[in-house]
C-alpha atoms as a PDB file:
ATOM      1  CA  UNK A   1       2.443 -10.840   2.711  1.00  0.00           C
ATOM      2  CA  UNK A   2       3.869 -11.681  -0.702  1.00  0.00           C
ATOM      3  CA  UNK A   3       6.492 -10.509  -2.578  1.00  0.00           C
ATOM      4  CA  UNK A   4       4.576  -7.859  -4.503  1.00  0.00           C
ATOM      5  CA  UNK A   5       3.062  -6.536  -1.582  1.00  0.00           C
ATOM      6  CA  UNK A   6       6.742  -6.166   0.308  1.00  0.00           C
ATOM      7  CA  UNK A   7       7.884  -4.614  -2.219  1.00  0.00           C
ATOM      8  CA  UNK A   8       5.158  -1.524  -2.475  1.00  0.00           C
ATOM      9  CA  UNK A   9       5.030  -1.537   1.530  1.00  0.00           C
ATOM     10  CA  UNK A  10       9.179  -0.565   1.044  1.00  0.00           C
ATOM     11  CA  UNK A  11       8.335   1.954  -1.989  1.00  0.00           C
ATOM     12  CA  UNK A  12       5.814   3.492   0.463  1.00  0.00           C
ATOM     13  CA  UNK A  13       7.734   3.343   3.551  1.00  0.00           C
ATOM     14  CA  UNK A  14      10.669   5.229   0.978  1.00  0.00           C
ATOM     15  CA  UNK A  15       7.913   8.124   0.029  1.00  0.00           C
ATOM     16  CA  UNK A  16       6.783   8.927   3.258  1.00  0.00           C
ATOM     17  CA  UNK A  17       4.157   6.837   4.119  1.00  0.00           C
ATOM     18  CA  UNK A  18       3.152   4.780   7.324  1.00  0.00           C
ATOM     19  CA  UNK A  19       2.385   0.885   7.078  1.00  0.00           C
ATOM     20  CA  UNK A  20       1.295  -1.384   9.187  1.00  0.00           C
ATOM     21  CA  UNK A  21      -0.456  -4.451   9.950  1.00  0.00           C
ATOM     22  CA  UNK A  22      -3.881  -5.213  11.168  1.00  0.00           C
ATOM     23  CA  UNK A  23      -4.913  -7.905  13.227  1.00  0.00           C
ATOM     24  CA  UNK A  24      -6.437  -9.723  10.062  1.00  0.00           C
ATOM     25  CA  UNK A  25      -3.545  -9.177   7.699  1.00  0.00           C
ATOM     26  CA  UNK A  26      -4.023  -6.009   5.887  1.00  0.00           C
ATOM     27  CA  UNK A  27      -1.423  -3.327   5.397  1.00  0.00           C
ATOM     28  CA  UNK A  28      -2.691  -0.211   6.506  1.00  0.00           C
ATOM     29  CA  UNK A  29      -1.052   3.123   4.761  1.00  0.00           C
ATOM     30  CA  UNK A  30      -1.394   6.567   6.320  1.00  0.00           C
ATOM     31  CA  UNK A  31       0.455   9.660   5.105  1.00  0.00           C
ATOM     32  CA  UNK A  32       0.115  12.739   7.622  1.00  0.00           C
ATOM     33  CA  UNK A  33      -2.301  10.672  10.096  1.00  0.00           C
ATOM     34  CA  UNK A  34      -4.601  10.133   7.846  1.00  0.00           C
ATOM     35  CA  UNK A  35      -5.904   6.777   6.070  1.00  0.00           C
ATOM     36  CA  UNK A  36      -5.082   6.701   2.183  1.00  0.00           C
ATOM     37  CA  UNK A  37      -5.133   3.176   1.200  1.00  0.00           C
ATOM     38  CA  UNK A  38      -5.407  -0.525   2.809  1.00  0.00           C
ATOM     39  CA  UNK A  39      -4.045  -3.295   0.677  1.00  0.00           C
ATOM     40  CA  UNK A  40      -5.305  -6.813   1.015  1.00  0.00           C
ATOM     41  CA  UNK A  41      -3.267  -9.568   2.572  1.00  0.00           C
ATOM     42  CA  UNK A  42      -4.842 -12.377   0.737  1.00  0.00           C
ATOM     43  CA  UNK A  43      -7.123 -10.585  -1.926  1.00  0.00           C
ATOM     44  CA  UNK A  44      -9.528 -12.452  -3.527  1.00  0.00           C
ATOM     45  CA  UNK A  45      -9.862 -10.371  -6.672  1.00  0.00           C
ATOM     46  CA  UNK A  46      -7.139  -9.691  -8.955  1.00  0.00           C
ATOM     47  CA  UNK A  47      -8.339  -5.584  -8.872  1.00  0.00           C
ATOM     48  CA  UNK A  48      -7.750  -5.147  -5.212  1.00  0.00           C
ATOM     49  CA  UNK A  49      -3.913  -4.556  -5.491  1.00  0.00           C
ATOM     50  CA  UNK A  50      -4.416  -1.864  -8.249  1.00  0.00           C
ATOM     51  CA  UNK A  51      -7.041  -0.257  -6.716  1.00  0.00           C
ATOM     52  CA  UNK A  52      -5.502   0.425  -3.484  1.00  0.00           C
ATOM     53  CA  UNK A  53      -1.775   1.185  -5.661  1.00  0.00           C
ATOM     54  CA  UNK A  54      -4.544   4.034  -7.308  1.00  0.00           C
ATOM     55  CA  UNK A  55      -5.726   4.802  -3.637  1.00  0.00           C
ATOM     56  CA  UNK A  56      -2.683   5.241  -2.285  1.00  0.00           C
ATOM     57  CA  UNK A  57      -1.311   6.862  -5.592  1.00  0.00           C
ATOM     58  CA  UNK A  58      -3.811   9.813  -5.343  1.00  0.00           C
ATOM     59  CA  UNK A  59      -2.377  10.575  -2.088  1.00  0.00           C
ATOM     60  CA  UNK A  60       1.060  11.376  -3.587  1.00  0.00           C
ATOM     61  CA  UNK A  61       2.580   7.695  -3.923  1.00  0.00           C
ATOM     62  CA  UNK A  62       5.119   7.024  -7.143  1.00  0.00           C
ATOM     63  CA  UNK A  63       4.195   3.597  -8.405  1.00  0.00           C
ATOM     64  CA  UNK A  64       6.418   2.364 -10.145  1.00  0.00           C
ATOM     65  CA  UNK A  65       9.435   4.348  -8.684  1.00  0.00           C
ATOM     66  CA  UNK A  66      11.634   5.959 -10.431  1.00  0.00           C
ATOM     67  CA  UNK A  67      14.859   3.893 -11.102  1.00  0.00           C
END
């Protein structure tokens, strides 16, 4: 997992939401047992990571949080 990715797993994890790891390296996120998003360990294509932030975001995440 890189550094990006640790730090939205935190954000998450700070809002509420459930993370973990699959077996093949992607973060699972569930809010109320449900699944809202699934971020790529090693994506491929530079969209992945925004469209699972816009996933996960419709579900009631704050990216970027509020300082």
């Amino acid at each position: 997992m890189d550094k990006e990715l640790k730090k939205i797993a935190k954000a998450l994890e700070a809002q509420g939401f459930e993370t973990r790891i699959s077996k093949r390296g992607h973060m699972i996120v569930s809010h109320d047992g449900r699944i809202v998003a699934t971020f790529s360990g090693t994506a491929s294509d530079w969209r992945s990571m925004r469209n699972s932030i816009a996933d996960a975001r419709r579900a009631g995440f704050k990216w970027p949080p509020e300082r």
